[in-house]
C-alpha atoms as a PDB file:
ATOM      1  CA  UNK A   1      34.375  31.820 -35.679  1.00  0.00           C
ATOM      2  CA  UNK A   2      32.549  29.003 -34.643  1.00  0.00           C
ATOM      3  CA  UNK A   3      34.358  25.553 -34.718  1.00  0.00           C
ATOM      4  CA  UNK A   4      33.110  21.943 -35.517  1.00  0.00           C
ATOM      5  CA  UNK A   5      35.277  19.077 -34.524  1.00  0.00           C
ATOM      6  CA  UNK A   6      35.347  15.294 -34.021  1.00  0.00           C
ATOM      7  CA  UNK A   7      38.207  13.546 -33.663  1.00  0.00           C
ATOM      8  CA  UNK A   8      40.934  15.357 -33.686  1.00  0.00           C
ATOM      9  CA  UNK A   9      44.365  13.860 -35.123  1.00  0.00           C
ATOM     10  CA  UNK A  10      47.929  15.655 -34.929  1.00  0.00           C
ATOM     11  CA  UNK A  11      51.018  14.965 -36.564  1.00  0.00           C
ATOM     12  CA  UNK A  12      54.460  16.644 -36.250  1.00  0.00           C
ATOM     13  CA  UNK A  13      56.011  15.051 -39.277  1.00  0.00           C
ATOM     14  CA  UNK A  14      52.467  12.712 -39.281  1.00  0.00           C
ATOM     15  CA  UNK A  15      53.513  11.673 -35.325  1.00  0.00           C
ATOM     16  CA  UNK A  16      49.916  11.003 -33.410  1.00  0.00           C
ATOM     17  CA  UNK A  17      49.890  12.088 -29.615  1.00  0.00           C
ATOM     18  CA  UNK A  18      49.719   9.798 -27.131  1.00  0.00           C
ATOM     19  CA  UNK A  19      46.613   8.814 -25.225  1.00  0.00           C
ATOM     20  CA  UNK A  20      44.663  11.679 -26.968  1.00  0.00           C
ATOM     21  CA  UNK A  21      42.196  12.225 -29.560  1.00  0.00           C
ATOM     22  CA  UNK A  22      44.371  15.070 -31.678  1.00  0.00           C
ATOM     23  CA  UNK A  23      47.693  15.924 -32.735  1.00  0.00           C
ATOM     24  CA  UNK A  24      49.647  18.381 -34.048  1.00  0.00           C
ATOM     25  CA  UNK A  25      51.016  19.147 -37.212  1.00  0.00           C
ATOM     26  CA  UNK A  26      54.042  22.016 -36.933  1.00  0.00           C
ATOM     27  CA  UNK A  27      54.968  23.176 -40.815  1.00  0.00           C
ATOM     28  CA  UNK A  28      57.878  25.484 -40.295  1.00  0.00           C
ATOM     29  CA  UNK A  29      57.866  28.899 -41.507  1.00  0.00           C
ATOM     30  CA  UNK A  30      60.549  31.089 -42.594  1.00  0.00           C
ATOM     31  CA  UNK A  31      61.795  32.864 -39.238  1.00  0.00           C
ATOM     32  CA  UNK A  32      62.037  30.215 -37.162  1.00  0.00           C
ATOM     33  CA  UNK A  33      57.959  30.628 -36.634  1.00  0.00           C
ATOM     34  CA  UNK A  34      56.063  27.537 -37.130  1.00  0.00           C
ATOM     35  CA  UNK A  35      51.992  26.820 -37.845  1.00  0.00           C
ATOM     36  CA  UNK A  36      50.063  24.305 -35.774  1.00  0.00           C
ATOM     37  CA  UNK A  37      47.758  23.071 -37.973  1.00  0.00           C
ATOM     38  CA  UNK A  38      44.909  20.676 -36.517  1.00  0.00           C
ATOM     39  CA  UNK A  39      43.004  18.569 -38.830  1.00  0.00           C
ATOM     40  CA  UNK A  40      39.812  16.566 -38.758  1.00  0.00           C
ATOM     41  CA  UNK A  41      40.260  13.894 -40.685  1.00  0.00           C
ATOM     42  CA  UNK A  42      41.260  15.256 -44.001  1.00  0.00           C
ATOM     43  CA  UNK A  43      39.937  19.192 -43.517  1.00  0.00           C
ATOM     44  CA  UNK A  44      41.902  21.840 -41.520  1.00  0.00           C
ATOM     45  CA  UNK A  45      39.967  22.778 -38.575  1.00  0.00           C
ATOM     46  CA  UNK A  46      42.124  25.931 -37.429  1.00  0.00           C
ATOM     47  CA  UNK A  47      45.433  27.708 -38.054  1.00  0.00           C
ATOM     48  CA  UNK A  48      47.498  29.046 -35.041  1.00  0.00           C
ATOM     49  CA  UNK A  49      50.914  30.238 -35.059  1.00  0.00           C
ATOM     50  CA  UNK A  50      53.293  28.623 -32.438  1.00  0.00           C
ATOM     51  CA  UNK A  51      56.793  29.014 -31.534  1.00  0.00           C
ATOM     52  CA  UNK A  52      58.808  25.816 -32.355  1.00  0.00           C
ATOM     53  CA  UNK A  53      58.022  22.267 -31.140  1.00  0.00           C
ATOM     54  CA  UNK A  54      54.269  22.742 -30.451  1.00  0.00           C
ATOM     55  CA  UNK A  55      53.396  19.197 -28.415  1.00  0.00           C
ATOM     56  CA  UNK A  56      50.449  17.825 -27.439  1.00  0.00           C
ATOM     57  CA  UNK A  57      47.981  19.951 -24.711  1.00  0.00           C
ATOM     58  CA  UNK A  58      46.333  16.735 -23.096  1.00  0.00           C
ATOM     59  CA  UNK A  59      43.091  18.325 -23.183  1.00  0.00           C
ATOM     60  CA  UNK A  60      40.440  16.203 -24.781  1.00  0.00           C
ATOM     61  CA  UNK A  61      38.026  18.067 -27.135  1.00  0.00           C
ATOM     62  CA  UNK A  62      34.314  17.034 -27.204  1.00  0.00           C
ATOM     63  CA  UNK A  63      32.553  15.983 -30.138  1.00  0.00           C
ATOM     64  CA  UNK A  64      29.931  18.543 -31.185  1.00  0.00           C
ATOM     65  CA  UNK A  65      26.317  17.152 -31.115  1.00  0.00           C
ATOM     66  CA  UNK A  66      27.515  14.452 -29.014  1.00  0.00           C
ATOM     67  CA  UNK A  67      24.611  13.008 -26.735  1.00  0.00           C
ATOM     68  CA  UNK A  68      25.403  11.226 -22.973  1.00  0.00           C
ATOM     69  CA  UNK A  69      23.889   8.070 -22.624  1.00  0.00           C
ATOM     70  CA  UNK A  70      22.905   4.886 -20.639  1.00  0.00           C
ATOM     71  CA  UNK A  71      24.970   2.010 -20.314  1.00  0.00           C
ATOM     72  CA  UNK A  72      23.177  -1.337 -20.202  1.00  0.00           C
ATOM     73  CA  UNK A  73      24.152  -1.752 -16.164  1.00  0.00           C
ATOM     74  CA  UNK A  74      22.690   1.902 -15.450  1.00  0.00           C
ATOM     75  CA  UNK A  75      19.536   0.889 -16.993  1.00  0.00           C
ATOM     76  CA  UNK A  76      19.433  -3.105 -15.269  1.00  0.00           C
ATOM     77  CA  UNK A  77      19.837  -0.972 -12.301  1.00  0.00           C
ATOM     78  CA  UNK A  78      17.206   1.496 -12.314  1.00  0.00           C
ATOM     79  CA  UNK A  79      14.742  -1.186 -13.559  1.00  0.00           C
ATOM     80  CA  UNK A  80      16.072  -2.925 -10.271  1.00  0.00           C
ATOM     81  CA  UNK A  81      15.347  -0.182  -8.057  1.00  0.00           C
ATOM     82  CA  UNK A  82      12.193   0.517  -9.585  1.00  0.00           C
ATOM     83  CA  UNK A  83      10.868  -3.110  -9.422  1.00  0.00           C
ATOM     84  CA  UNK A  84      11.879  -2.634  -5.530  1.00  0.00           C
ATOM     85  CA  UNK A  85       9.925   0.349  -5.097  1.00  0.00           C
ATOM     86  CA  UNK A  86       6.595  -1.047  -7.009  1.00  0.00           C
ATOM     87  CA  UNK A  87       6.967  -4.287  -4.450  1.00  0.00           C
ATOM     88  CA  UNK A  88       7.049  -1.863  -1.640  1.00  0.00           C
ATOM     89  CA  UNK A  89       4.029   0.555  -2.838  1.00  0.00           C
ATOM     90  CA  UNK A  90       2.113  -2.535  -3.384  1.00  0.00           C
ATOM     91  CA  UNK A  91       2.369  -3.868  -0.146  1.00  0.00           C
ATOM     92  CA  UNK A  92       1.833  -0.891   1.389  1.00  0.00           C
ATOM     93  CA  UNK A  93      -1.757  -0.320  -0.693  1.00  0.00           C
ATOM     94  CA  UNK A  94      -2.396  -4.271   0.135  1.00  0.00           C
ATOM     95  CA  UNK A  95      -1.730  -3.308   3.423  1.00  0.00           C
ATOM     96  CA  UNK A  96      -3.871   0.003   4.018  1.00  0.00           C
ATOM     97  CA  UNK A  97      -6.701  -1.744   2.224  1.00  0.00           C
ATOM     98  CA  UNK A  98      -6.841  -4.499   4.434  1.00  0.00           C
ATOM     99  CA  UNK A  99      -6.988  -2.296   7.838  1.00  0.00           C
ATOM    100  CA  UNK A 100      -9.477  -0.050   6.435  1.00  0.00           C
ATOM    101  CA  UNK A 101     -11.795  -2.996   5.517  1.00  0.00           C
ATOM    102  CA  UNK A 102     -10.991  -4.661   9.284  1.00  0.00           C
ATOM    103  CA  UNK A 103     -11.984  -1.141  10.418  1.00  0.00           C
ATOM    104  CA  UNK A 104     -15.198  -1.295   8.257  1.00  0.00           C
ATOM    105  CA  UNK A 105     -16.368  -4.912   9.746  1.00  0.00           C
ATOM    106  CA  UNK A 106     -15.047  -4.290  12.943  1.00  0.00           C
ATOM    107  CA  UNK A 107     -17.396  -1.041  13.348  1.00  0.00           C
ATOM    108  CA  UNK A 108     -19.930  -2.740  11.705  1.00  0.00           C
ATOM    109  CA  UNK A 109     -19.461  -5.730  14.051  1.00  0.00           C
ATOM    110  CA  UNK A 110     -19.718  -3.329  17.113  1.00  0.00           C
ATOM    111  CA  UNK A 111     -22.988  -1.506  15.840  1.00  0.00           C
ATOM    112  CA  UNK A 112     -25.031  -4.747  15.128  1.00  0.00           C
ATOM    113  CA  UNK A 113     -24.269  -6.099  18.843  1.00  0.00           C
ATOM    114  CA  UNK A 114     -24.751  -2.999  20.626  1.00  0.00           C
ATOM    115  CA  UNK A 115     -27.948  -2.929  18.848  1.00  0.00           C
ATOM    116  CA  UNK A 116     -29.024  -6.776  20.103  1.00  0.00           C
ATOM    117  CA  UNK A 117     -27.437  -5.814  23.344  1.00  0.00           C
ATOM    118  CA  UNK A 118     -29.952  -2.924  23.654  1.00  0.00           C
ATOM    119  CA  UNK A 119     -32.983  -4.992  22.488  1.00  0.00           C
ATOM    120  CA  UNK A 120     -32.058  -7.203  25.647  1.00  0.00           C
ATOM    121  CA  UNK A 121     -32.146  -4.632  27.885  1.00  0.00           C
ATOM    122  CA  UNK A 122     -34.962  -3.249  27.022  1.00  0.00           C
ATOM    123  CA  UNK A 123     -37.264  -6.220  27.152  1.00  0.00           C
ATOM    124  CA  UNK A 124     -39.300  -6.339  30.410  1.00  0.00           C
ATOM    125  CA  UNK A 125     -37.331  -8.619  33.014  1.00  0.00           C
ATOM    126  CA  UNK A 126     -39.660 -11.785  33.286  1.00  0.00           C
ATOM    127  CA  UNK A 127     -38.985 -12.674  29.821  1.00  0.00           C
ATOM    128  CA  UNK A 128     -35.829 -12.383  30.382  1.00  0.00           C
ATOM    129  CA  UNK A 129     -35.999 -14.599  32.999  1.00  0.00           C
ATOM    130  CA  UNK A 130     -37.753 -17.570  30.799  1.00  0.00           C
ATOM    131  CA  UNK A 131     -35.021 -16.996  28.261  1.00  0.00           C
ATOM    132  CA  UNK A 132     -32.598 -17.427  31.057  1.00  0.00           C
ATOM    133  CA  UNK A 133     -34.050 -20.458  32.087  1.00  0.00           C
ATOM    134  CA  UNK A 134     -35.113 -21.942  28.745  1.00  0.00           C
ATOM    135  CA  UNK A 135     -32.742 -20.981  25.764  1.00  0.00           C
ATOM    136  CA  UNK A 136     -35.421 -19.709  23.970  1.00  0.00           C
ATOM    137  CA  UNK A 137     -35.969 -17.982  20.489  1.00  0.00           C
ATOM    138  CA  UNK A 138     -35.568 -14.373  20.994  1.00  0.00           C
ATOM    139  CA  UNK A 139     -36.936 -12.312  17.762  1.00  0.00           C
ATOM    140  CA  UNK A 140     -34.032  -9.457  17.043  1.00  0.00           C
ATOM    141  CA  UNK A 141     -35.080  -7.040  14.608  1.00  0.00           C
ATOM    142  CA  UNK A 142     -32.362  -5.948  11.804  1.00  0.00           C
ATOM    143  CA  UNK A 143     -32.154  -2.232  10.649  1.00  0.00           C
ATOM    144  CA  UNK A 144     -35.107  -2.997   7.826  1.00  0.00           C
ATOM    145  CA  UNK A 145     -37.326  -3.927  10.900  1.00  0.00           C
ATOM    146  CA  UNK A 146     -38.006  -7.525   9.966  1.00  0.00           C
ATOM    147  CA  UNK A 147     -37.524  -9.926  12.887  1.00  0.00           C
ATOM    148  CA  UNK A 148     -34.643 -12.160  13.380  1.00  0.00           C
ATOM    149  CA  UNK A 149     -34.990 -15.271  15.419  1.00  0.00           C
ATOM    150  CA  UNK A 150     -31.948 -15.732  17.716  1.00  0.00           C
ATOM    151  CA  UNK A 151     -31.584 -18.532  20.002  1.00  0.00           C
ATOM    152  CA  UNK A 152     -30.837 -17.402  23.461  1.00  0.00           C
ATOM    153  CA  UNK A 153     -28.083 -19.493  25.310  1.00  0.00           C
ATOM    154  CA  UNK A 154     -26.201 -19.482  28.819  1.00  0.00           C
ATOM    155  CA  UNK A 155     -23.666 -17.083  29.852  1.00  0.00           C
ATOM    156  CA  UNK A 156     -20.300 -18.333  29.252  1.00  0.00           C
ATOM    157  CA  UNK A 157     -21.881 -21.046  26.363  1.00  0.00           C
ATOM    158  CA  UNK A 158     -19.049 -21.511  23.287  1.00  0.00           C
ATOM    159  CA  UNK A 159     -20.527 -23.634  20.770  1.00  0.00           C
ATOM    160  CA  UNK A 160     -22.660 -22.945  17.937  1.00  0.00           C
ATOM    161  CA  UNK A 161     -24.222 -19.228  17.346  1.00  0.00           C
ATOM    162  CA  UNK A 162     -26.716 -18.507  14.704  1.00  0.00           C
ATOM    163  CA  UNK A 163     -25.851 -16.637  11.569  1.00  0.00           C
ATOM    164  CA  UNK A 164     -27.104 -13.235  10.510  1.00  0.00           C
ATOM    165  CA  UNK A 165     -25.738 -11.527   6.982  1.00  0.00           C
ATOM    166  CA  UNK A 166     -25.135  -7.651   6.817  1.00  0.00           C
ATOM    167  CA  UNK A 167     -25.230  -6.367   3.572  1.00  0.00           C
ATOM    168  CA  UNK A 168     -22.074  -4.261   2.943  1.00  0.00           C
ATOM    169  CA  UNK A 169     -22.402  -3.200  -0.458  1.00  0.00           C
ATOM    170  CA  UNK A 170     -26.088  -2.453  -2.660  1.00  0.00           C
ATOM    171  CA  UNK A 171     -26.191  -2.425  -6.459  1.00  0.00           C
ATOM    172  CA  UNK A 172     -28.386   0.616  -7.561  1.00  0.00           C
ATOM    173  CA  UNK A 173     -31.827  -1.165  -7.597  1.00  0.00           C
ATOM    174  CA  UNK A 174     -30.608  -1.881  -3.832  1.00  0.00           C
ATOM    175  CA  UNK A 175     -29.916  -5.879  -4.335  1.00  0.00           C
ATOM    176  CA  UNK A 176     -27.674  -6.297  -1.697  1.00  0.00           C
ATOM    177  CA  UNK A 177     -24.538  -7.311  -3.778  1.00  0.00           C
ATOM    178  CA  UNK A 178     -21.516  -7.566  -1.041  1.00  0.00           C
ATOM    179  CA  UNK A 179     -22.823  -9.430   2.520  1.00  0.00           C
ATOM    180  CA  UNK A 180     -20.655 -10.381   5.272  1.00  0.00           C
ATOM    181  CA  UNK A 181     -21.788 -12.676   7.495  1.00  0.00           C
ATOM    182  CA  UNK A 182     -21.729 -12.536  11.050  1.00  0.00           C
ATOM    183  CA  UNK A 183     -22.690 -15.045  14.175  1.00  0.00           C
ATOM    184  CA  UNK A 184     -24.489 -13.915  16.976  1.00  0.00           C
ATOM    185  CA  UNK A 185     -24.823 -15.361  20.252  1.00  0.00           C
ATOM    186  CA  UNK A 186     -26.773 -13.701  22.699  1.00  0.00           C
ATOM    187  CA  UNK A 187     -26.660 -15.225  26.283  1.00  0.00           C
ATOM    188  CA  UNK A 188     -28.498 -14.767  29.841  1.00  0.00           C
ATOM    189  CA  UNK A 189     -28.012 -16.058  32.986  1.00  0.00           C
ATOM    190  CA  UNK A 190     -29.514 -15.023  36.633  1.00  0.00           C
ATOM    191  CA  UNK A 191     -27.085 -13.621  38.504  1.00  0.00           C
ATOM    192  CA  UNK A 192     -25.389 -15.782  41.681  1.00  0.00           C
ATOM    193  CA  UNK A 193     -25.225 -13.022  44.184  1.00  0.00           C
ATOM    194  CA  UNK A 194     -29.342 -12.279  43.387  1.00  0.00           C
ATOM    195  CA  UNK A 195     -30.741 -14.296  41.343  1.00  0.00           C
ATOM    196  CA  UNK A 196     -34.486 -13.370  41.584  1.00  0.00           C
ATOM    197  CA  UNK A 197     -33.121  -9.639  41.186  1.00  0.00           C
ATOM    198  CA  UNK A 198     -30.268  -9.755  38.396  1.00  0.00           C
ATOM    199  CA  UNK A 199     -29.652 -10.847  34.958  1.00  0.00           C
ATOM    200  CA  UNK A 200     -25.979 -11.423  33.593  1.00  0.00           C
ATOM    201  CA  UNK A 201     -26.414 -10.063  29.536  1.00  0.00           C
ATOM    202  CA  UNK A 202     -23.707 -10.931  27.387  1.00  0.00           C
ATOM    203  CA  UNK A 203     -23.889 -10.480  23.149  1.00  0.00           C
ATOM    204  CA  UNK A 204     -20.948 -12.367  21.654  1.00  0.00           C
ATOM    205  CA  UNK A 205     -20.563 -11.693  17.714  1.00  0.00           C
ATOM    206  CA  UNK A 206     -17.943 -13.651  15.943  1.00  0.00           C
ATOM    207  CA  UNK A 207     -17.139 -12.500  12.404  1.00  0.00           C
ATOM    208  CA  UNK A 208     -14.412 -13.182   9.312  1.00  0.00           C
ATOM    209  CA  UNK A 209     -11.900 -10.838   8.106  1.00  0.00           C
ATOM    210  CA  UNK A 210     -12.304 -10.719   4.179  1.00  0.00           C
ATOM    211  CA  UNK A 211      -8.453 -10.994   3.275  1.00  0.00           C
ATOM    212  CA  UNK A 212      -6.775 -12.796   6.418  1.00  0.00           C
ATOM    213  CA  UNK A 213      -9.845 -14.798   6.985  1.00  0.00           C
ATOM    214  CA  UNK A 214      -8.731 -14.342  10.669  1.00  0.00           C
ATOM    215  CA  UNK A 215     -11.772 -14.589  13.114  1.00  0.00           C
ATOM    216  CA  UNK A 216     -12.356 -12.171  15.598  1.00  0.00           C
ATOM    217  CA  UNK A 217     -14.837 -11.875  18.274  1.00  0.00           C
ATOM    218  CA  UNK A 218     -16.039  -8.671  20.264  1.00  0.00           C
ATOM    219  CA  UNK A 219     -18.535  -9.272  23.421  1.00  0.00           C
ATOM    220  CA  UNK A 220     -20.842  -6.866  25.236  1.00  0.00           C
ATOM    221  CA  UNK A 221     -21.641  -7.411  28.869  1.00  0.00           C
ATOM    222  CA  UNK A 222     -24.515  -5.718  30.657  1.00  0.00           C
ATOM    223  CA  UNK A 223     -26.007  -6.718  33.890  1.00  0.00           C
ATOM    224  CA  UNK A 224     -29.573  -6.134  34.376  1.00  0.00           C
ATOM    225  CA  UNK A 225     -31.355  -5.534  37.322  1.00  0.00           C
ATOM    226  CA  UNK A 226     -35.146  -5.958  38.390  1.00  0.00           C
ATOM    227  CA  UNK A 227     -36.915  -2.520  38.608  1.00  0.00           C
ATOM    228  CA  UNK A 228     -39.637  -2.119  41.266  1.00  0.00           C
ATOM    229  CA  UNK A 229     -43.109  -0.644  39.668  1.00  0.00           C
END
């Protein structure tokens, strides 16, 4: 027989037991035998016979269809921990985005002045000594082959370098949308030891981080040397 119960109420002689939810009624029977009747409030839940003086068990008998709950600190807490957790997975994406877009730049940075670098070096050697000697315009051409006047300067000159911008991002009727701009300074010098014979190459690009705005610098060295015909 199933049983359904809430609070539970006893009474020997309507007596309620101590730090419980139930009590005990005993109605004596003829014999000496006595019936333990439990009641919710005003309907008999069960019948049991019991021998005389039937007390209290101290067990504590659940409500049926009772649901657990939150308290309002459980639930401040978790939307504590949570909040923590968000900051913490933010930061982290913040942070992962910003070293893959240094990475980006930084490659990009790296491919544009190998390519200048490489221009240099291939140019025949007396023009590269006039632009030692002269600071002269030096046309660089970009990856859409157009040619990109550059100002030639001294090796180990720090002030103002010309700006190129590399297109980072195209829309789809390939309008460059996203550009970041870089300075290039390419710079020659003759050589002490051998002047006549030697050419110092150095391509210096400076360029802007996009979040930090941090700038950082990466220089190619080559030294070239007169080739006999």
């Amino acid at each position: 027989m199933k049983i359904r119960y809430n609070y539970l109420f006893n009474c020997e002689g309507l007596s309620l037991c101590p730090n419980h939810s139930r009590v005990f009624c005993n109605l004596p029977l003829p014999g000496g035998a006595t019936v333990a009747l439990a009641m919710r409030l005003n309907r008999p839940t069960y019948l049991a016979l019991t021998g005389p003086a039937a007390r209290c068990s101290g067990r504590t008998m659940p409500r049926a269809g009772a649901r657990a709950g939150f308290s309002l600190v459980e639930v401040v807490v978790a939307m504590v921990l949570l909040a923590i957790l968000a900051a913490g997975l933010i930061s982290s994406t913040m942070q992962i985005r910003k070293a893959a877009d240094s990475n980006m730049r930084e490659a990009l940075a790296v491919a544009v002045g190998t390519g200048f670098l490489e221009q240099l070096i291939s140019a025949e050697f007396p023009l590269l000594q006039i632009a030692a000697d002269n600071n002269v315009l030096w046309d660089f051409f970009t990856r859409d082959g157009s040619p990109e006047p550059i100002r030639i300067r001294p090796v180990g000159y720090d002030g103002e370098a010309d700006s190129i911008e590399i297109p980072l991002v195209t829309d789809t009727d390939g309008n460059e949308s996203v550009t970041m701009p870089l300075q290039v300074l390419p710079m020659v010098e003759r050589a002490e030891g051998n002047p006549d014979n030697a050419l110092n190459i150095v391509v210096r690009i400076r360029w802007n981080e996009a979040l930090s705005k941090e700038e950082r610098t990466r220089s190619f060295v080559y030294v070239r040397s007169r080739v006999p015909r």
